[in-house]
N, C-alpha and C. Protein backbone atom coordinates (compact mmCIF):
# COMPACT_ATOMS: atom_id res chain seq x y z
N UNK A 1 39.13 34.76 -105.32
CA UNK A 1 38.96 33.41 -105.79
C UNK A 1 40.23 32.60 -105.59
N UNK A 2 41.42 33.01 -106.01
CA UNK A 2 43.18 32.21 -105.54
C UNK A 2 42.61 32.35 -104.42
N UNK A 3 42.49 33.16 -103.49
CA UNK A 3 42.67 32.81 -102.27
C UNK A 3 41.95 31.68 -101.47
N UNK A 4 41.00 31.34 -101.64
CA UNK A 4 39.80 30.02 -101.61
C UNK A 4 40.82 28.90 -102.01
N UNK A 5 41.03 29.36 -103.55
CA UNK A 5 42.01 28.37 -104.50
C UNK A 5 42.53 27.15 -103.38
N UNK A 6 43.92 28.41 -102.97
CA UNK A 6 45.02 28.23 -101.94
C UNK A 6 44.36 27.33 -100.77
N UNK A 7 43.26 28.42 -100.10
CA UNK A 7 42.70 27.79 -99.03
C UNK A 7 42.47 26.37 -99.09
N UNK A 8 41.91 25.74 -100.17
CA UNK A 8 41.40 24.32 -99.73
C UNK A 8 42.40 23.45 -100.80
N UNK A 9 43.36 24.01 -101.04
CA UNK A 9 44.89 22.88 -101.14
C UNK A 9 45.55 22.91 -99.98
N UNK A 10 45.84 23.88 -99.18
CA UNK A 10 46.09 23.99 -98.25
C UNK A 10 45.46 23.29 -97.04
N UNK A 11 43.90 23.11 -97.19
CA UNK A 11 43.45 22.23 -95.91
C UNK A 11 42.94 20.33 -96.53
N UNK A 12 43.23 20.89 -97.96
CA UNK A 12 43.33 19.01 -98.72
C UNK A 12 44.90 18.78 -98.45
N UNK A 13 46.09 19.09 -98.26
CA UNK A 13 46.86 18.56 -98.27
C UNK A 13 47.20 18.36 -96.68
N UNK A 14 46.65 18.88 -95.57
CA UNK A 14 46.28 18.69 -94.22
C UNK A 14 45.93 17.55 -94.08
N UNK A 15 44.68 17.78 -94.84
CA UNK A 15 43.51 15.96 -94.55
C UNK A 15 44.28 15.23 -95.32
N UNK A 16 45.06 14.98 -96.42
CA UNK A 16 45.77 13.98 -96.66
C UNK A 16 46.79 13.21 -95.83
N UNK A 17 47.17 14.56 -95.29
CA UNK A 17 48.54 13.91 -94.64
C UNK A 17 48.20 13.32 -93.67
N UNK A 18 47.15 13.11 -92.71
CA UNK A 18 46.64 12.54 -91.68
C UNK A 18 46.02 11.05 -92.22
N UNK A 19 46.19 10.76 -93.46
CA UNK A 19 45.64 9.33 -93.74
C UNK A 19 46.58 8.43 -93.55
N UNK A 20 46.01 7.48 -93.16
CA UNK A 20 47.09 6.43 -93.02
C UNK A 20 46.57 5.44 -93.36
N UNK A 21 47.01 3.94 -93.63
CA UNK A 21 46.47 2.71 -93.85
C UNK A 21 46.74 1.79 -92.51
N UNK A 22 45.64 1.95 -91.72
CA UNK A 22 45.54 1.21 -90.17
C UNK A 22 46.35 -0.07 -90.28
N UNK A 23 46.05 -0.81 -91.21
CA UNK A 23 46.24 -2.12 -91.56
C UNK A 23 47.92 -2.63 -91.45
N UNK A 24 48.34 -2.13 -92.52
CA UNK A 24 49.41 -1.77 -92.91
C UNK A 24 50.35 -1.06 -91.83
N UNK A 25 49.69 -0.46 -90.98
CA UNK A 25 50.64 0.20 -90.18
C UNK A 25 50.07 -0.79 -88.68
N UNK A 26 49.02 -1.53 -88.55
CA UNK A 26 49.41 -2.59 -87.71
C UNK A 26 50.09 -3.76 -87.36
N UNK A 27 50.43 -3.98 -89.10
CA UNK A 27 50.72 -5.31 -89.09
C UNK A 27 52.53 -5.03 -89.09
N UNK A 28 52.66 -4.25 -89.66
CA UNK A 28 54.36 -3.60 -89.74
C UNK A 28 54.64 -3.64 -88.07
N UNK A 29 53.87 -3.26 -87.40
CA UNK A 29 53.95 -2.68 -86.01
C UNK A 29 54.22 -4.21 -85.53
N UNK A 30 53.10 -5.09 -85.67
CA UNK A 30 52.96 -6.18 -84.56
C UNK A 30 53.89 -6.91 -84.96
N UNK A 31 55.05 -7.00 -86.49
CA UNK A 31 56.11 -7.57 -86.89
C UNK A 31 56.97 -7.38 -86.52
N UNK A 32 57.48 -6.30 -85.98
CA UNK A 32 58.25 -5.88 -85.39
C UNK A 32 58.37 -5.99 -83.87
N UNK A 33 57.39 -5.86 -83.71
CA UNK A 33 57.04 -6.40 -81.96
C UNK A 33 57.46 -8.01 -81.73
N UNK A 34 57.20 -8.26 -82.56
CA UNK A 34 57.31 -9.87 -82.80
C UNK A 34 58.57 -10.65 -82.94
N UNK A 35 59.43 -9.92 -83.78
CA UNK A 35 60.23 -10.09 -84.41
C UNK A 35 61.27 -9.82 -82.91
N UNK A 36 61.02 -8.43 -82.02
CA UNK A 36 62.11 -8.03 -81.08
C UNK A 36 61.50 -9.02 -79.81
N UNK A 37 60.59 -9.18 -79.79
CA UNK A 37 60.02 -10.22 -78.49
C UNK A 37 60.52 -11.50 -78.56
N UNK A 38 60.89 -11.95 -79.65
CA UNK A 38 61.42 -13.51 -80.09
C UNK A 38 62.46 -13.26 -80.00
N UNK A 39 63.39 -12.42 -80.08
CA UNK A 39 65.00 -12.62 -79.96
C UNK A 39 65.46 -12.26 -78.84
N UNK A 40 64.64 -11.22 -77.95
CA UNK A 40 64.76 -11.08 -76.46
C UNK A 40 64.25 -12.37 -75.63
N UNK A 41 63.40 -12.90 -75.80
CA UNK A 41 62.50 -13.97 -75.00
C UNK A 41 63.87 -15.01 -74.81
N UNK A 42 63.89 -15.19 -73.58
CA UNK A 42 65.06 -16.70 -72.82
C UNK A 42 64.10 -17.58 -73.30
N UNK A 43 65.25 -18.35 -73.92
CA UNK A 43 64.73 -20.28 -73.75
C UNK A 43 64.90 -20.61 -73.03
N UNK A 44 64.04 -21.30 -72.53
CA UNK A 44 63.96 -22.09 -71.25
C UNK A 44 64.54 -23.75 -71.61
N UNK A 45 65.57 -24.18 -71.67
CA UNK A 45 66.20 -25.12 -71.37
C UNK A 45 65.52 -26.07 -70.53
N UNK A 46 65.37 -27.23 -71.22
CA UNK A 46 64.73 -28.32 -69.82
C UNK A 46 65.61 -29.77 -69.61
N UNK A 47 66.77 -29.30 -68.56
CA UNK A 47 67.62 -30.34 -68.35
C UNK A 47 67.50 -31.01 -67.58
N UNK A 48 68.42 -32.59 -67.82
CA UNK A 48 68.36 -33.43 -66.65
C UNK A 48 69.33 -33.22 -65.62
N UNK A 49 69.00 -34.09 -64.44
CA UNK A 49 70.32 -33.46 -63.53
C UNK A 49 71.81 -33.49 -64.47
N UNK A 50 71.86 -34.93 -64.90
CA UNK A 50 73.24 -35.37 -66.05
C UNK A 50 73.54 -34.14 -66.93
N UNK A 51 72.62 -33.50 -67.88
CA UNK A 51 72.69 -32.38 -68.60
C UNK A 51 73.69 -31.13 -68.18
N UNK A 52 72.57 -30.81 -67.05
CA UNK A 52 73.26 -29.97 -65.96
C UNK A 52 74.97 -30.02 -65.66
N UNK A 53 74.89 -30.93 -65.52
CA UNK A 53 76.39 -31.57 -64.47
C UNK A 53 77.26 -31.58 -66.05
N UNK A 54 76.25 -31.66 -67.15
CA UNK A 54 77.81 -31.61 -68.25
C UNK A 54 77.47 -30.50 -68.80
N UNK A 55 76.84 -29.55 -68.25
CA UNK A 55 76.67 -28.57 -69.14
C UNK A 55 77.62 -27.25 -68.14
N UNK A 56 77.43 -27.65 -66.90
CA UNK A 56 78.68 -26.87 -65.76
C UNK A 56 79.49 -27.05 -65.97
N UNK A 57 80.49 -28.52 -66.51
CA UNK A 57 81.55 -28.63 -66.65
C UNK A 57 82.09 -27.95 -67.55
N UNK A 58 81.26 -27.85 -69.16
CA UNK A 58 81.64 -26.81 -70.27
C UNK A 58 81.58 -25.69 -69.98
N UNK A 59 80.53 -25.11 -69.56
CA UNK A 59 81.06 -23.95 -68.53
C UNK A 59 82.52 -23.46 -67.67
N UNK A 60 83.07 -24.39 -66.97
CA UNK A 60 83.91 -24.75 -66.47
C UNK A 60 85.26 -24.44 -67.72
N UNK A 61 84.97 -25.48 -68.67
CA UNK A 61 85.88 -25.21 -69.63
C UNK A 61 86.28 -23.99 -70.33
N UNK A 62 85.13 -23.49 -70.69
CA UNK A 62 84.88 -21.97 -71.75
C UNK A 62 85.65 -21.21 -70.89
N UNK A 63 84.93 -21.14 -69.38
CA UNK A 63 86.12 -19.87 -68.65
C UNK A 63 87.15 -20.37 -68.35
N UNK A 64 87.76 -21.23 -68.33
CA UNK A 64 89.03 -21.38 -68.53
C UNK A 64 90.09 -21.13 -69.70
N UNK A 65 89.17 -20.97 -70.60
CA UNK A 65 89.64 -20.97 -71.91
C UNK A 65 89.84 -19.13 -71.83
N UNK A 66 89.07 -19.38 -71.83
CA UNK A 66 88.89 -17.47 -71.74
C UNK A 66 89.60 -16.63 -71.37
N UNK A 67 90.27 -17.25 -69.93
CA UNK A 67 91.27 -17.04 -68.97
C UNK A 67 92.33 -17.04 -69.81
N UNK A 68 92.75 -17.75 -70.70
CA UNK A 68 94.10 -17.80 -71.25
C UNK A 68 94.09 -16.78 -72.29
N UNK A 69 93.08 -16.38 -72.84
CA UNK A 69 93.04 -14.67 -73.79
C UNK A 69 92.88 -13.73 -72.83
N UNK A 70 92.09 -13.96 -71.85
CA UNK A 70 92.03 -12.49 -71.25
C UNK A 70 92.50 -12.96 -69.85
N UNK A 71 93.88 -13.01 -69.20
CA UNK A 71 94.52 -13.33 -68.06
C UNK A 71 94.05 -12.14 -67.48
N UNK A 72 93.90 -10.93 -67.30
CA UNK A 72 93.41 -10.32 -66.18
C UNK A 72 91.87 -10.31 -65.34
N UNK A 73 91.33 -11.04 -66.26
CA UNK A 73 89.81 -11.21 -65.78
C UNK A 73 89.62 -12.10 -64.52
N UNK A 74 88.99 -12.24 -64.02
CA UNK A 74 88.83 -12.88 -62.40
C UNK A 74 87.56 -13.26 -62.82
N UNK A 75 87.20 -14.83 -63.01
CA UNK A 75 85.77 -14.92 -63.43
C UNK A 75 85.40 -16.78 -62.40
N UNK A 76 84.09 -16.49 -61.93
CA UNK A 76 84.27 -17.66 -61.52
C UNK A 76 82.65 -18.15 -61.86
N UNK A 77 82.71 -19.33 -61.32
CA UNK A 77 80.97 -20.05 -61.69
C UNK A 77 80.42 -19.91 -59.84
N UNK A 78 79.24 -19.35 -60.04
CA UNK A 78 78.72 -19.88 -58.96
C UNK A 78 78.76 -21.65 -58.73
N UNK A 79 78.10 -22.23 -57.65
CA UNK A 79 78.06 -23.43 -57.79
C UNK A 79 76.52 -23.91 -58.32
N UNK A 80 77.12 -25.42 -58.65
CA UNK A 80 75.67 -25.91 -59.37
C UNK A 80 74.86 -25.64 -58.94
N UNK A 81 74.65 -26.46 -57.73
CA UNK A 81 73.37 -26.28 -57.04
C UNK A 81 72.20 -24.88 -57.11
N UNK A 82 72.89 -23.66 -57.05
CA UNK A 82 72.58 -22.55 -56.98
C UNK A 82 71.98 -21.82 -58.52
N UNK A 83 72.01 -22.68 -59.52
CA UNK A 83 71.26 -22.70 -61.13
C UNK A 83 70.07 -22.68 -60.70
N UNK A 84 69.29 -21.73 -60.93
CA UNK A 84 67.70 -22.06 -61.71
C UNK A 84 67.73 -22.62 -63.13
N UNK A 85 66.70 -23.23 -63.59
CA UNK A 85 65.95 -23.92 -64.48
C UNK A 85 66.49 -22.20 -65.90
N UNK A 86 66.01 -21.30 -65.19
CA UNK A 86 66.28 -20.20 -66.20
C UNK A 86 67.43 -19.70 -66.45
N UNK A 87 68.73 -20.39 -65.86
CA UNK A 87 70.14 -19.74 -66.11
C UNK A 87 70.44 -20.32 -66.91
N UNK A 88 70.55 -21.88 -67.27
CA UNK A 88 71.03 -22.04 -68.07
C UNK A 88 70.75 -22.16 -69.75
N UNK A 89 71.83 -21.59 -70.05
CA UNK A 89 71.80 -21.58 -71.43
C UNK A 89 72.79 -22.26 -72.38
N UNK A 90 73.19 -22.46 -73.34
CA UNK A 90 74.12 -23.15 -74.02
C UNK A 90 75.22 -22.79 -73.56
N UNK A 91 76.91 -23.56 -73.72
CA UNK A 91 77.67 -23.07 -73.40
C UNK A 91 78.74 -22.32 -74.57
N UNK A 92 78.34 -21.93 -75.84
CA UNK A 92 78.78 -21.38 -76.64
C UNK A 92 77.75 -19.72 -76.25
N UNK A 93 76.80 -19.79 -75.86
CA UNK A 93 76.22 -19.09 -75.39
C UNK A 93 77.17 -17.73 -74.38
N UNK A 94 77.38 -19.06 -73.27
CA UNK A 94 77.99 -18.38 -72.41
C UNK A 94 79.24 -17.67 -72.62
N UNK A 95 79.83 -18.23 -74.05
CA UNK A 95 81.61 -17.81 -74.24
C UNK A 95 81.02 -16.57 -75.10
N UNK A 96 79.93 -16.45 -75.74
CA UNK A 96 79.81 -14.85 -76.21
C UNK A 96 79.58 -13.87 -75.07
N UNK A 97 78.90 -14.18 -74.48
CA UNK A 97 78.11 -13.36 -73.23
C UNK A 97 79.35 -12.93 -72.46
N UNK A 98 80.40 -13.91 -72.36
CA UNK A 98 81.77 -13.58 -71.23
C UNK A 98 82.23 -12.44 -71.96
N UNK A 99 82.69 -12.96 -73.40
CA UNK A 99 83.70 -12.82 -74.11
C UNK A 99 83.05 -10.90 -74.31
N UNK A 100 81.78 -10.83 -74.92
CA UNK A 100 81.04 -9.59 -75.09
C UNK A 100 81.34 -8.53 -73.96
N UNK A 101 81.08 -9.19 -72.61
CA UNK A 101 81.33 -8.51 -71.39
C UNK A 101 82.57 -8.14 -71.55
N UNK A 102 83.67 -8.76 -71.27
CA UNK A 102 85.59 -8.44 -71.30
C UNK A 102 85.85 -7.36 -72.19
N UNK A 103 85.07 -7.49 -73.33
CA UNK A 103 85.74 -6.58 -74.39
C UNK A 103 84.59 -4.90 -74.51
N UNK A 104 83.23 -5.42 -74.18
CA UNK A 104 82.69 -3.61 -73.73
C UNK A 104 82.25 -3.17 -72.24
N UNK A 105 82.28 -4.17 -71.40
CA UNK A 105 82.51 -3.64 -70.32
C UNK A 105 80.90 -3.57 -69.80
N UNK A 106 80.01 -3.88 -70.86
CA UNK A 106 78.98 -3.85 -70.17
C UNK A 106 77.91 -5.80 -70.47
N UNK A 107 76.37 -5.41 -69.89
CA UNK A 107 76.19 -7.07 -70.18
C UNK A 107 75.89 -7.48 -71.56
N UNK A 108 75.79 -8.46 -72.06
CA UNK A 108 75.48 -8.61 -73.19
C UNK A 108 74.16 -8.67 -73.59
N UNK A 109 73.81 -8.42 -74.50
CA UNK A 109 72.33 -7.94 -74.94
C UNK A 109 71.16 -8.67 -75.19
N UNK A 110 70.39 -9.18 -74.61
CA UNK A 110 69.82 -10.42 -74.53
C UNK A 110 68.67 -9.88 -75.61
């Protein structure tokens, strides 16, 4: 008779452990999906040519700036023209992204 006992605590605590709450474990799931898809996802920036042309120049500035903390770095801008619609990003943007690069050596983590 224990042994039966045993037996079906042993296969109730089996079937328990396999329950889950679907719900609850979808919505945790798709929050998280959500949550890492929104902070990875590029903004897409929608500039004018003017924008552009002052948003290269701060560019321009930041690595120069940069240059004077980290003098061994060799960093240059491509030229304007050569921007897609999807490169650019803010230019405080860009002074983490440099600055991140110089100091681990790898890209910064979008």
């Amino acid at each position: 008779m224990k042994k039966y006992f045993y037996v079906s605590i042993l296969l109730g605590a089996f079937a328990l452990a396999g329950c889950t709450d679907d719900k609850a474990d979808n919505k945790e799931f798709t929050e998280k999906s959500l949550a890492t898809e929104q902070s990875t996802a590029p903004i897409l920036l929608n500039l004018t040519q003017e924008q552009k042309e002052n948003y290269y120049n701060q560019y321009l500035e930041v690595l120069e700036e940069i240059s004077v903390e980290y003098p061994s770095a060799n960093m240059e801008l491509r030229p304007l023209d050569e921007y897609l619609d999807e490169h650019w990003i803010e230019p405080e943007e860009l002074r983490e992204r440099v600055i991140y690069f110089l100091e681990n050596g790898v890209s910064y983590p979008i």
